[in-house]
PDB file of N, CA and C in Angstrom:
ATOM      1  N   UNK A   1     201.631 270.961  85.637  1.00  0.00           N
ATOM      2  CA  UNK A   1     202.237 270.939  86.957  1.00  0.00           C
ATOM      3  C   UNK A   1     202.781 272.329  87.280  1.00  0.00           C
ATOM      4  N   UNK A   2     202.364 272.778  88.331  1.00  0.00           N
ATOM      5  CA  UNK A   2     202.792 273.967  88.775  1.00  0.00           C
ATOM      6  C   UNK A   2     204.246 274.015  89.787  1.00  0.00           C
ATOM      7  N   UNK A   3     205.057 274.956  89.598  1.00  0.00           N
ATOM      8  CA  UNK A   3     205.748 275.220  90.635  1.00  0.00           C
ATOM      9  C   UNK A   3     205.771 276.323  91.572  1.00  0.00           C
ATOM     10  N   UNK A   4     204.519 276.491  91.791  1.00  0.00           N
ATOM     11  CA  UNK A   4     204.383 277.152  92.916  1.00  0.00           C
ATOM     12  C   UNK A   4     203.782 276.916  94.139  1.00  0.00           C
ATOM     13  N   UNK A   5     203.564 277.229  95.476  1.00  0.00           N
ATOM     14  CA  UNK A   5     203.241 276.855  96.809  1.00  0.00           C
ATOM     15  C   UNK A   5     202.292 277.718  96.874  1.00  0.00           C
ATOM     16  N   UNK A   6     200.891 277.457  97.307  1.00  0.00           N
ATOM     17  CA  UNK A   6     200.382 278.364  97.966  1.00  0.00           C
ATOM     18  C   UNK A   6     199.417 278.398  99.043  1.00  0.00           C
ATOM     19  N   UNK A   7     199.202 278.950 100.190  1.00  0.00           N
ATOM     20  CA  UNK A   7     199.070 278.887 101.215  1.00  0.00           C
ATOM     21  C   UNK A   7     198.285 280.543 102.023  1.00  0.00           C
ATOM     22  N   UNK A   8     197.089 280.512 102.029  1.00  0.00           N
ATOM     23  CA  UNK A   8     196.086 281.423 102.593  1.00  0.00           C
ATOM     24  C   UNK A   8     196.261 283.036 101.633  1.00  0.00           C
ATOM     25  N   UNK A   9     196.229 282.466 100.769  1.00  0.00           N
ATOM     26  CA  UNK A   9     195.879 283.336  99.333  1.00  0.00           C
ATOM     27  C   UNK A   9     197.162 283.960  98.787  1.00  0.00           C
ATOM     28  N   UNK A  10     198.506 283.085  99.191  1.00  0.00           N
ATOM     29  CA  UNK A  10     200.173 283.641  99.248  1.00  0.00           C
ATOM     30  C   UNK A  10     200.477 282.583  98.157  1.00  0.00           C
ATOM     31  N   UNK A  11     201.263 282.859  97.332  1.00  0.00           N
ATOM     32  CA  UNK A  11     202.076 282.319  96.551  1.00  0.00           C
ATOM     33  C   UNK A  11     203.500 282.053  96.836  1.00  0.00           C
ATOM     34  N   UNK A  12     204.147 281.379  96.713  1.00  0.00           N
ATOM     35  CA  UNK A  12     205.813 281.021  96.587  1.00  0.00           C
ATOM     36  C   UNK A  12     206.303 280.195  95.823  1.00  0.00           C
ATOM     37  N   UNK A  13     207.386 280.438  95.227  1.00  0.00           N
ATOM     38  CA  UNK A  13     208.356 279.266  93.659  1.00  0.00           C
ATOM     39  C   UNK A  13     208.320 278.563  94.785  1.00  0.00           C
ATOM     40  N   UNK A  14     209.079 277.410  94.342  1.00  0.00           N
ATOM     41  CA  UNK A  14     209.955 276.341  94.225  1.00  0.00           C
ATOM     42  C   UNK A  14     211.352 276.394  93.346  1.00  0.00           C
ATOM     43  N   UNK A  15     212.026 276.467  93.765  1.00  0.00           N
ATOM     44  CA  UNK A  15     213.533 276.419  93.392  1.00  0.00           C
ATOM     45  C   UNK A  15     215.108 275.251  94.055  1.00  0.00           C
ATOM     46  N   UNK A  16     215.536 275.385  93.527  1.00  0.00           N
ATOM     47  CA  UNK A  16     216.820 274.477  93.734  1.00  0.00           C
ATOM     48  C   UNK A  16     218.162 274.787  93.353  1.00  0.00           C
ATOM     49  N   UNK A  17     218.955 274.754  94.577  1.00  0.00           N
ATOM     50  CA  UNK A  17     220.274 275.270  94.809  1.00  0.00           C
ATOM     51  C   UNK A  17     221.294 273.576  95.068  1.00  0.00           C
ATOM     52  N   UNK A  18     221.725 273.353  93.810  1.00  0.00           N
ATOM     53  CA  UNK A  18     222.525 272.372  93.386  1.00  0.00           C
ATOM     54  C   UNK A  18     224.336 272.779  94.368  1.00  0.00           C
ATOM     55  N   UNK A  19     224.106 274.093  94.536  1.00  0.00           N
ATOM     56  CA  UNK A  19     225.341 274.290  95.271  1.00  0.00           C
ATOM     57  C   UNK A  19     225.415 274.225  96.324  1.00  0.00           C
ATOM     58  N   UNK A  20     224.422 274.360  97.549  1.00  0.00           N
ATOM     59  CA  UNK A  20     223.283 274.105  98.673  1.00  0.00           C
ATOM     60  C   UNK A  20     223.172 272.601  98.662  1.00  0.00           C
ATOM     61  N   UNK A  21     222.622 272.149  98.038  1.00  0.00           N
ATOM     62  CA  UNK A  21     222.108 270.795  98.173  1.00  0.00           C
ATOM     63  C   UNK A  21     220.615 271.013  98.980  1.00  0.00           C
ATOM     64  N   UNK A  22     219.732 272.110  98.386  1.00  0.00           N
ATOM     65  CA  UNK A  22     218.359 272.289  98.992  1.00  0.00           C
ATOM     66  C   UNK A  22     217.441 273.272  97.926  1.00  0.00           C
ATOM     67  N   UNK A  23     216.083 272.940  99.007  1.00  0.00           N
ATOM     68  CA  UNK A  23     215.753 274.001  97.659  1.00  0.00           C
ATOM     69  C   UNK A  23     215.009 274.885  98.398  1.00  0.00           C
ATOM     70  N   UNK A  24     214.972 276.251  97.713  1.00  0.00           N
ATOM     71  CA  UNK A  24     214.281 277.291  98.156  1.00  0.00           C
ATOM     72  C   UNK A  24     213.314 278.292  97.698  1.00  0.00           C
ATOM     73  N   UNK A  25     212.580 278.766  97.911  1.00  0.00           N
ATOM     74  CA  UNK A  25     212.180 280.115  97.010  1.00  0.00           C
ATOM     75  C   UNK A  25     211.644 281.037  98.012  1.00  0.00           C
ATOM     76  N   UNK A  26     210.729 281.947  97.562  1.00  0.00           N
ATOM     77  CA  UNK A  26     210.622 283.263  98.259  1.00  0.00           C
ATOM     78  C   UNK A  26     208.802 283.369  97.451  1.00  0.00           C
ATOM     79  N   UNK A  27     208.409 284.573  98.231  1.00  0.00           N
ATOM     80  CA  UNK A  27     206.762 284.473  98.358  1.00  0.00           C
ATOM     81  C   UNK A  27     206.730 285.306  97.401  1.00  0.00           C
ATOM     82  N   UNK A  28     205.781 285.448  95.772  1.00  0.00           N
ATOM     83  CA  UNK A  28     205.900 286.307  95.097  1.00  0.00           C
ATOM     84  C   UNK A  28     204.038 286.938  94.932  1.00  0.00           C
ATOM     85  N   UNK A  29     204.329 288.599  94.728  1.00  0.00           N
ATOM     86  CA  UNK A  29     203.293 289.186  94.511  1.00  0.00           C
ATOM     87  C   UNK A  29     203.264 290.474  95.707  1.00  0.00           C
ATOM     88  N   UNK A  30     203.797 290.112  96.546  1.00  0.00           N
ATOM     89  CA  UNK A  30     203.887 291.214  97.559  1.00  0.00           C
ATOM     90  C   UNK A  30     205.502 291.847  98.002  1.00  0.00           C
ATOM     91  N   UNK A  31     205.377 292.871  98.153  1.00  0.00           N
ATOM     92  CA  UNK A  31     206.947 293.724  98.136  1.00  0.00           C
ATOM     93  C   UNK A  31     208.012 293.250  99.320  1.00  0.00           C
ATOM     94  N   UNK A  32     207.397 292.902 100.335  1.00  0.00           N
ATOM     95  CA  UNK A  32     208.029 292.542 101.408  1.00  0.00           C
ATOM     96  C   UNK A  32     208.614 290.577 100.947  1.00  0.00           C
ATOM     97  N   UNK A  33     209.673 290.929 101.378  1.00  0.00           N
ATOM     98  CA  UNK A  33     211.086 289.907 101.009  1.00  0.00           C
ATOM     99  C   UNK A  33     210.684 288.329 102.090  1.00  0.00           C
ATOM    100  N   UNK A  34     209.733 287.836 101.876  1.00  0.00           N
ATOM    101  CA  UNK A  34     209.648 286.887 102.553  1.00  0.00           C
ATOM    102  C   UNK A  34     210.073 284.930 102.002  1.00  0.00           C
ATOM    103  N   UNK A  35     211.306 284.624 101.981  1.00  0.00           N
ATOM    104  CA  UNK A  35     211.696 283.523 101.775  1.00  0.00           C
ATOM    105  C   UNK A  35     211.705 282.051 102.896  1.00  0.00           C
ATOM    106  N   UNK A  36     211.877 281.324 102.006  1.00  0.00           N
ATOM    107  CA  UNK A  36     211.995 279.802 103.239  1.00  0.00           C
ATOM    108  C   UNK A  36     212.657 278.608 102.288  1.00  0.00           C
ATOM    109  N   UNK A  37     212.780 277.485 103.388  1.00  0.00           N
ATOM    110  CA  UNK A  37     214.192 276.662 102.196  1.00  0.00           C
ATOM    111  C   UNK A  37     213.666 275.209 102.997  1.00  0.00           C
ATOM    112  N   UNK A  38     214.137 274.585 102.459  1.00  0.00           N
ATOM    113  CA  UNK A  38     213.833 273.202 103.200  1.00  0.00           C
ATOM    114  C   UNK A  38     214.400 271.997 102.690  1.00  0.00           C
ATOM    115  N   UNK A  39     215.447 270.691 103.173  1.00  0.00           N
ATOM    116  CA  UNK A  39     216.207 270.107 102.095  1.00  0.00           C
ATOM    117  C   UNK A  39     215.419 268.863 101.800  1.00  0.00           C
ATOM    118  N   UNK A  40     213.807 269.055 102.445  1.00  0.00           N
ATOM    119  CA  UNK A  40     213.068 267.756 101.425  1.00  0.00           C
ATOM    120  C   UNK A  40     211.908 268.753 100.804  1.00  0.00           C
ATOM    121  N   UNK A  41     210.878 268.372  99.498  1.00  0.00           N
ATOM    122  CA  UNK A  41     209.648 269.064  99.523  1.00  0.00           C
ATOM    123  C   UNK A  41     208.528 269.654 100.850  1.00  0.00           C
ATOM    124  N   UNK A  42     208.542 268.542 101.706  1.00  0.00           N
ATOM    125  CA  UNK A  42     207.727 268.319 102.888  1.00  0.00           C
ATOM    126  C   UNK A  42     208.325 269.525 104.010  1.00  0.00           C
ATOM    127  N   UNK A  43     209.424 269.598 103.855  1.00  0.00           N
ATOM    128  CA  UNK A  43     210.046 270.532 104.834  1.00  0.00           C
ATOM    129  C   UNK A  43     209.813 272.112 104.024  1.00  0.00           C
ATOM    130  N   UNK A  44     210.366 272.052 102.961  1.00  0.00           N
ATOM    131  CA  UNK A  44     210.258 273.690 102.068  1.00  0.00           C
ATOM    132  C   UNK A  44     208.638 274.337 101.497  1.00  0.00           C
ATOM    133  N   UNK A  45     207.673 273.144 102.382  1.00  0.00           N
ATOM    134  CA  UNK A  45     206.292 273.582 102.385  1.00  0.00           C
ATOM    135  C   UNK A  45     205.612 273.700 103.472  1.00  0.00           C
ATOM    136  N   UNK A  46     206.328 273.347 104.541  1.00  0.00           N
ATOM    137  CA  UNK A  46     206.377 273.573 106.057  1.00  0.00           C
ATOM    138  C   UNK A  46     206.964 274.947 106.175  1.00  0.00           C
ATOM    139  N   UNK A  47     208.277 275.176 105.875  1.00  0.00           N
ATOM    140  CA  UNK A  47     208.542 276.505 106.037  1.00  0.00           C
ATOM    141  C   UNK A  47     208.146 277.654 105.200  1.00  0.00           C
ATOM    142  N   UNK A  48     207.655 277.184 103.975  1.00  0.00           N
ATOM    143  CA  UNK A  48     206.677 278.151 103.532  1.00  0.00           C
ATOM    144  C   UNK A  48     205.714 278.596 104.219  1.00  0.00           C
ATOM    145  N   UNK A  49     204.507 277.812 104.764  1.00  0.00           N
ATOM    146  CA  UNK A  49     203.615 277.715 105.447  1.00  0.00           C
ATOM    147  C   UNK A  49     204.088 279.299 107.016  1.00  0.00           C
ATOM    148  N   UNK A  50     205.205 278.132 107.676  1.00  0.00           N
ATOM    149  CA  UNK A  50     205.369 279.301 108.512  1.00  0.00           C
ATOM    150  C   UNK A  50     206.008 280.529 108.355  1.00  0.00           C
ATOM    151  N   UNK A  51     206.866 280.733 106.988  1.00  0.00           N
ATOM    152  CA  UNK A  51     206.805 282.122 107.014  1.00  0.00           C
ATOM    153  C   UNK A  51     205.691 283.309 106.549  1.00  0.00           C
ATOM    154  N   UNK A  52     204.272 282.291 106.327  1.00  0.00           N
ATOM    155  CA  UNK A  52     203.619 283.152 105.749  1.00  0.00           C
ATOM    156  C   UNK A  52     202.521 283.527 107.042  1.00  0.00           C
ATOM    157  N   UNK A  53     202.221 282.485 108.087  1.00  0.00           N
ATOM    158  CA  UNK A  53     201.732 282.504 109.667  1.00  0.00           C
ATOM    159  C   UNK A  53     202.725 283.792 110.290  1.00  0.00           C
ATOM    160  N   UNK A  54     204.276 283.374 110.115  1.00  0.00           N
ATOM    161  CA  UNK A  54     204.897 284.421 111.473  1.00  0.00           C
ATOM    162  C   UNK A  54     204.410 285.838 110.410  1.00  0.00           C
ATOM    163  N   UNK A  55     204.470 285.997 109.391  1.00  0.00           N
ATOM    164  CA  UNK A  55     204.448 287.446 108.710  1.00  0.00           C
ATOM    165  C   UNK A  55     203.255 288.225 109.303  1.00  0.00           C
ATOM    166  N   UNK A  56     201.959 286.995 109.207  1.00  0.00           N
ATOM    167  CA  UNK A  56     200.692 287.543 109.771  1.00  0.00           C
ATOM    168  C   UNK A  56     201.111 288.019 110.743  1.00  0.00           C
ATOM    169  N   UNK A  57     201.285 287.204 111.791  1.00  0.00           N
ATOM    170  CA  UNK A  57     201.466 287.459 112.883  1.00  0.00           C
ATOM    171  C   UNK A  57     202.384 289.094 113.495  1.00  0.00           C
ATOM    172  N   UNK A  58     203.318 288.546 112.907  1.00  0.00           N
ATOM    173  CA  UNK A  58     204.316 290.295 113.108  1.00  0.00           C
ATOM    174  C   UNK A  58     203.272 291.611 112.686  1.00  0.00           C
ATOM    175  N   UNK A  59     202.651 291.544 111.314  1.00  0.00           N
ATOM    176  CA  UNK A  59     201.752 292.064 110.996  1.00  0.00           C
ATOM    177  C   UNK A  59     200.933 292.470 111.946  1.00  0.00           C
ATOM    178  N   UNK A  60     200.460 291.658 112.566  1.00  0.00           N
ATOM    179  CA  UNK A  60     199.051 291.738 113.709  1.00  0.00           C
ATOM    180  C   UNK A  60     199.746 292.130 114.985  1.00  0.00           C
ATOM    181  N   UNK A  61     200.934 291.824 115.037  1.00  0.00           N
ATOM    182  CA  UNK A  61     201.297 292.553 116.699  1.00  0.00           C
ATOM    183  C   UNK A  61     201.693 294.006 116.542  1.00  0.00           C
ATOM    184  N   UNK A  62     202.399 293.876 115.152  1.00  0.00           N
ATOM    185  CA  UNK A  62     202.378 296.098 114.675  1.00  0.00           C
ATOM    186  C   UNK A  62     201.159 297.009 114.600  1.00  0.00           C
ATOM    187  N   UNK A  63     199.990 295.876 114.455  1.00  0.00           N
ATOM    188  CA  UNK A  63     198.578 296.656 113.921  1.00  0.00           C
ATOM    189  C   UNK A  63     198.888 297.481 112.818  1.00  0.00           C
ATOM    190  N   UNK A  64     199.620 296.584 111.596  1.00  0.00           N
ATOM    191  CA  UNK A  64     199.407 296.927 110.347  1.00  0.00           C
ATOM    192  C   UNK A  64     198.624 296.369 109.007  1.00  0.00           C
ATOM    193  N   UNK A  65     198.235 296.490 108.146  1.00  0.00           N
ATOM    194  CA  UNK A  65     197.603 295.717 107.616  1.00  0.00           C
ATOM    195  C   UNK A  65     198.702 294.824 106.732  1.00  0.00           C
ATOM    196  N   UNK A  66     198.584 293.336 106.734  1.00  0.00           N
ATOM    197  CA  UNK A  66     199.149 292.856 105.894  1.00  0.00           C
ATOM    198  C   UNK A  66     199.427 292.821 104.589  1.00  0.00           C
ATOM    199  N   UNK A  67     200.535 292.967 103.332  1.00  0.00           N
ATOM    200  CA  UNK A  67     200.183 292.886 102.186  1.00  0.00           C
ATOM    201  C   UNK A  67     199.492 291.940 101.326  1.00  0.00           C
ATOM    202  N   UNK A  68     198.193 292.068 100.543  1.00  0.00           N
ATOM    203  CA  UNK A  68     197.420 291.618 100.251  1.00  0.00           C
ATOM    204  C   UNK A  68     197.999 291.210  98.207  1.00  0.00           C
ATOM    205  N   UNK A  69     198.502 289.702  98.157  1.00  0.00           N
ATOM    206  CA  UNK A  69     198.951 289.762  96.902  1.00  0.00           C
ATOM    207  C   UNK A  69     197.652 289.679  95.710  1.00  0.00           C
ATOM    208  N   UNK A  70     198.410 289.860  94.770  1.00  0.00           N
ATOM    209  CA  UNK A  70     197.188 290.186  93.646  1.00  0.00           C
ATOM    210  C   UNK A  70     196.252 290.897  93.931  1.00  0.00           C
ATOM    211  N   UNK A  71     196.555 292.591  94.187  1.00  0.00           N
ATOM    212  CA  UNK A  71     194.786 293.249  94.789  1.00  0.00           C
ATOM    213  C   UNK A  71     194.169 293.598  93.105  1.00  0.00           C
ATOM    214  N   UNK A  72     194.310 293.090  92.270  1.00  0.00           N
ATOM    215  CA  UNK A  72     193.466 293.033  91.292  1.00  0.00           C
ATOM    216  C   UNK A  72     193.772 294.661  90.001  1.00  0.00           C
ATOM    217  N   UNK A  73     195.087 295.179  90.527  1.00  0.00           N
ATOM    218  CA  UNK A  73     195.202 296.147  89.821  1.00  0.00           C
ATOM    219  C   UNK A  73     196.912 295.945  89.280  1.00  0.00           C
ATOM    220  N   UNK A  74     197.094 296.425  88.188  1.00  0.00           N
ATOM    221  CA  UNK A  74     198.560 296.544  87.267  1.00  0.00           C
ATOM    222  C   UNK A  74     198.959 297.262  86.473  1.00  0.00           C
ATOM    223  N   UNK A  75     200.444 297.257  85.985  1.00  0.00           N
ATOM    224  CA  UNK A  75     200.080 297.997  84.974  1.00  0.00           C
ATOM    225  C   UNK A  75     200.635 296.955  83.948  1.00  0.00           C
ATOM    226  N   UNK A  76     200.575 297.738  82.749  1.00  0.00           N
ATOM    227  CA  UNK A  76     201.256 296.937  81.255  1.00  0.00           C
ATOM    228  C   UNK A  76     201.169 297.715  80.346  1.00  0.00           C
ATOM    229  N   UNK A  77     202.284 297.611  79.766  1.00  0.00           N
ATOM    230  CA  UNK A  77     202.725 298.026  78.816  1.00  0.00           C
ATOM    231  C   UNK A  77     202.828 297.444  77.186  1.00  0.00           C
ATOM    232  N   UNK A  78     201.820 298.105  76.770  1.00  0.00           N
ATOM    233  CA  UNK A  78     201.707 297.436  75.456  1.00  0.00           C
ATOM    234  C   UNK A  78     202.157 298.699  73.938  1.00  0.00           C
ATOM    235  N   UNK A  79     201.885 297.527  73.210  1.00  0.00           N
ATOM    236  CA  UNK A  79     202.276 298.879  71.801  1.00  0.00           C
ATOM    237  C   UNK A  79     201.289 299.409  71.198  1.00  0.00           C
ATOM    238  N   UNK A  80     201.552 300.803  70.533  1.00  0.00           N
ATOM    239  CA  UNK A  80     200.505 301.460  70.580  1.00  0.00           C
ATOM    240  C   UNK A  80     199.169 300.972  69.627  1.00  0.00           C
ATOM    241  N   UNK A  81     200.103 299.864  68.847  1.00  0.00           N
ATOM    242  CA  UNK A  81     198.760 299.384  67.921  1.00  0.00           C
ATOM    243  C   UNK A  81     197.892 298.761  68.924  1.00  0.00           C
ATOM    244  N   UNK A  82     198.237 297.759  69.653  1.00  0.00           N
ATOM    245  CA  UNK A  82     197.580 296.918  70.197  1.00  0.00           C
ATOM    246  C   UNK A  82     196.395 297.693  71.270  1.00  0.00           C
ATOM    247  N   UNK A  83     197.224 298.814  71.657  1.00  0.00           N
ATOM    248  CA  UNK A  83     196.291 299.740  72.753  1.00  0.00           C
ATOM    249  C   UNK A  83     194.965 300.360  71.951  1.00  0.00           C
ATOM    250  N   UNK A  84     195.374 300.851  71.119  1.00  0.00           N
ATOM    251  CA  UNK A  84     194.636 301.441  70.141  1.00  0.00           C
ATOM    252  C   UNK A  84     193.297 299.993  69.607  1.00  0.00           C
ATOM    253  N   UNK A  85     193.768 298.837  68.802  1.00  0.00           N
ATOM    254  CA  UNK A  85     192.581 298.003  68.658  1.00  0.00           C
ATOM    255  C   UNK A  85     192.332 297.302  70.014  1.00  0.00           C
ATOM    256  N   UNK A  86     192.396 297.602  71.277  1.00  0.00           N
ATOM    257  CA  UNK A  86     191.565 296.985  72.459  1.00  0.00           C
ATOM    258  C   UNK A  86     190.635 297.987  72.758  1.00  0.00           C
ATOM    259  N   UNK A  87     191.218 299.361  72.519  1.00  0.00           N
ATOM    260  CA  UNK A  87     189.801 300.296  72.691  1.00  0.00           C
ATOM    261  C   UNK A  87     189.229 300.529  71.824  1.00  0.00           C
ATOM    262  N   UNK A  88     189.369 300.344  70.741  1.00  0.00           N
ATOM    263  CA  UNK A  88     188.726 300.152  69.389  1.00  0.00           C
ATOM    264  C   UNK A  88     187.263 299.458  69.657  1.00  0.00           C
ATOM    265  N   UNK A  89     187.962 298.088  70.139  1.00  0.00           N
ATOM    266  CA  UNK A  89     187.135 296.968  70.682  1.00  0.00           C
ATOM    267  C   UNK A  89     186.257 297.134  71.874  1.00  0.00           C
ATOM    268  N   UNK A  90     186.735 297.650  72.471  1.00  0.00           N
ATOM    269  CA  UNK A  90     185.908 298.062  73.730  1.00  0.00           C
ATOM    270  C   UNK A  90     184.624 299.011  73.313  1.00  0.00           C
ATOM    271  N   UNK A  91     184.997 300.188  72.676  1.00  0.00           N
ATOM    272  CA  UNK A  91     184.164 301.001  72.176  1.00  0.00           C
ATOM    273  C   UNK A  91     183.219 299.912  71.445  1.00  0.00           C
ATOM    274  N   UNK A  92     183.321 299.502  70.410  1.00  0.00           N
ATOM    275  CA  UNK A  92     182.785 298.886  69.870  1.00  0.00           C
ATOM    276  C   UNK A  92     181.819 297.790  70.484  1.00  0.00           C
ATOM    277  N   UNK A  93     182.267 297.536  71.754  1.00  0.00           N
ATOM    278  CA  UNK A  93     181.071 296.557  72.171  1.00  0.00           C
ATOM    279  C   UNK A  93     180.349 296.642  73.664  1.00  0.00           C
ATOM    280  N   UNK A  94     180.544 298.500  73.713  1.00  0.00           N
ATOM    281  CA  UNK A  94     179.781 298.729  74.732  1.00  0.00           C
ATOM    282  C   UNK A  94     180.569 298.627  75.970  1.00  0.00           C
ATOM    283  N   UNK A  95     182.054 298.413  76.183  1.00  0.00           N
ATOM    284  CA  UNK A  95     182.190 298.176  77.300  1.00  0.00           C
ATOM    285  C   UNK A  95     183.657 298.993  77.376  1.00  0.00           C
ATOM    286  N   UNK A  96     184.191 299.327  78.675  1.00  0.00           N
ATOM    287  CA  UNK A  96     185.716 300.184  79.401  1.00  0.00           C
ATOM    288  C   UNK A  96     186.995 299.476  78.830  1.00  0.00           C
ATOM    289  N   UNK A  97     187.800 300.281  78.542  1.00  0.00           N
ATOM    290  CA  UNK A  97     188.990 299.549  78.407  1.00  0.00           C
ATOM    291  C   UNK A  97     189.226 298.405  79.393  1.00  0.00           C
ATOM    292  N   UNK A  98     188.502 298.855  80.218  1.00  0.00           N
ATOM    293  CA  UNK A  98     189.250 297.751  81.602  1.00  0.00           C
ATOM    294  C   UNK A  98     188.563 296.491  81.413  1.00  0.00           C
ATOM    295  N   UNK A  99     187.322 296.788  81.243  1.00  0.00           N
ATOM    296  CA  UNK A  99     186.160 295.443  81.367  1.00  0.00           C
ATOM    297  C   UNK A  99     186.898 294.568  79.789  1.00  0.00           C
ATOM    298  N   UNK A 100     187.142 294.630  78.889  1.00  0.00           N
ATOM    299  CA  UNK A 100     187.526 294.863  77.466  1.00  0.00           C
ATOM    300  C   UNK A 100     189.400 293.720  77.991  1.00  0.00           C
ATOM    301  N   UNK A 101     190.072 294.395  78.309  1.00  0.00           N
ATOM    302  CA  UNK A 101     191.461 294.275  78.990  1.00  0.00           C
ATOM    303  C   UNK A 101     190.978 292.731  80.268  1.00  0.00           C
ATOM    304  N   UNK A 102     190.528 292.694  80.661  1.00  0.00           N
ATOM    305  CA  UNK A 102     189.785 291.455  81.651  1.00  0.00           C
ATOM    306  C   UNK A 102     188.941 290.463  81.036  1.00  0.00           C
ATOM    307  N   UNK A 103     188.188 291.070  79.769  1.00  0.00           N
ATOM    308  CA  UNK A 103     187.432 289.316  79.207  1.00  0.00           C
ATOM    309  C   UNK A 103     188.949 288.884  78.289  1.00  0.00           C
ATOM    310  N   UNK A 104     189.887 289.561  77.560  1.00  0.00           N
ATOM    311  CA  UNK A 104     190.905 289.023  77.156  1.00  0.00           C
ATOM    312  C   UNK A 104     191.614 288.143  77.878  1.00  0.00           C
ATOM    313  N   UNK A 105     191.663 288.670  78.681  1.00  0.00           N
ATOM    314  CA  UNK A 105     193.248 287.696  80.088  1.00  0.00           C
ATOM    315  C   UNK A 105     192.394 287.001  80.459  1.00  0.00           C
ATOM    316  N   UNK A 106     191.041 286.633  80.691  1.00  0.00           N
ATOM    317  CA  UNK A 106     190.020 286.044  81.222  1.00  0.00           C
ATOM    318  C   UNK A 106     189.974 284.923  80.400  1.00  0.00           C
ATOM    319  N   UNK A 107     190.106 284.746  78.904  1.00  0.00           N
ATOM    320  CA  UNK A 107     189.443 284.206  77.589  1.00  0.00           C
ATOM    321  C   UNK A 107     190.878 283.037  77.566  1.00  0.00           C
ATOM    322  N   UNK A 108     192.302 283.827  78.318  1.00  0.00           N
ATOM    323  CA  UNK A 108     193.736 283.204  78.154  1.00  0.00           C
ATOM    324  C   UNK A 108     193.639 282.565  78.714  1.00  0.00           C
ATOM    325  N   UNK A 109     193.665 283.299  80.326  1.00  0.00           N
ATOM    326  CA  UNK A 109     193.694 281.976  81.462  1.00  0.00           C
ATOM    327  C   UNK A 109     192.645 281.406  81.944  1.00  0.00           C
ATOM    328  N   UNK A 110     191.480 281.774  81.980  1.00  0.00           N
ATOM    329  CA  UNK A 110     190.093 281.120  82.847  1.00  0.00           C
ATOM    330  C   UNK A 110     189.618 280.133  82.102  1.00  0.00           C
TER     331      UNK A 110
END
């Protein structure tokens, strides 16, 4: 079971404010601060929904491009052993650190 919302390639938690008596979260993956709250599920996925429509929208009346979450690049920080046997590995089987770094996370989550 996931707790996250997602809605035209946007992500957002799910969270809960016991001091509130509601629950809320905020859109994660892109820099811009976009949150919504709602005090049933049905409502805090409604206002998810529209804060991720008005964002377009503001977006499209500035003629800017919207932020696009997950554009497929990161960084990470690993230790030097581990850096060292992934290109080890890579070398070894013909292929880029990167391609090498992607069938791993690929092999985790896919």
């Amino acid at each position: 079971m996931s707790n996250l919302l997602s809605y035209k390639k946007y992500n957002g938690t799910v969270e809960y404010s016991k001091e509130d008596n509601c629950l809320f979260g905020r859109v994660v993956g892109i820099k811009s601060l976009l949150s919504y709250e709602g005090d049933s599920v049905q409502e805090l996925e409604q206002d998810f929904k529209n804060v991720i429509d008005e964002y377009l929208d503001d977006c499209s009346e500035r003629e800017i491009e919207p932020e696009q979450p997950y554009k497929g690049t990161f960084n990470v920080r690993i230790s030097s052993e581990l850096h060292r046997n992934i290109a080890v590995y890579a070398i070894e089987h013909g292929k880029s650190l990167n391609a090498a770094v992607e069938e791993a996370i690929g092999n985790m989550v896919g």
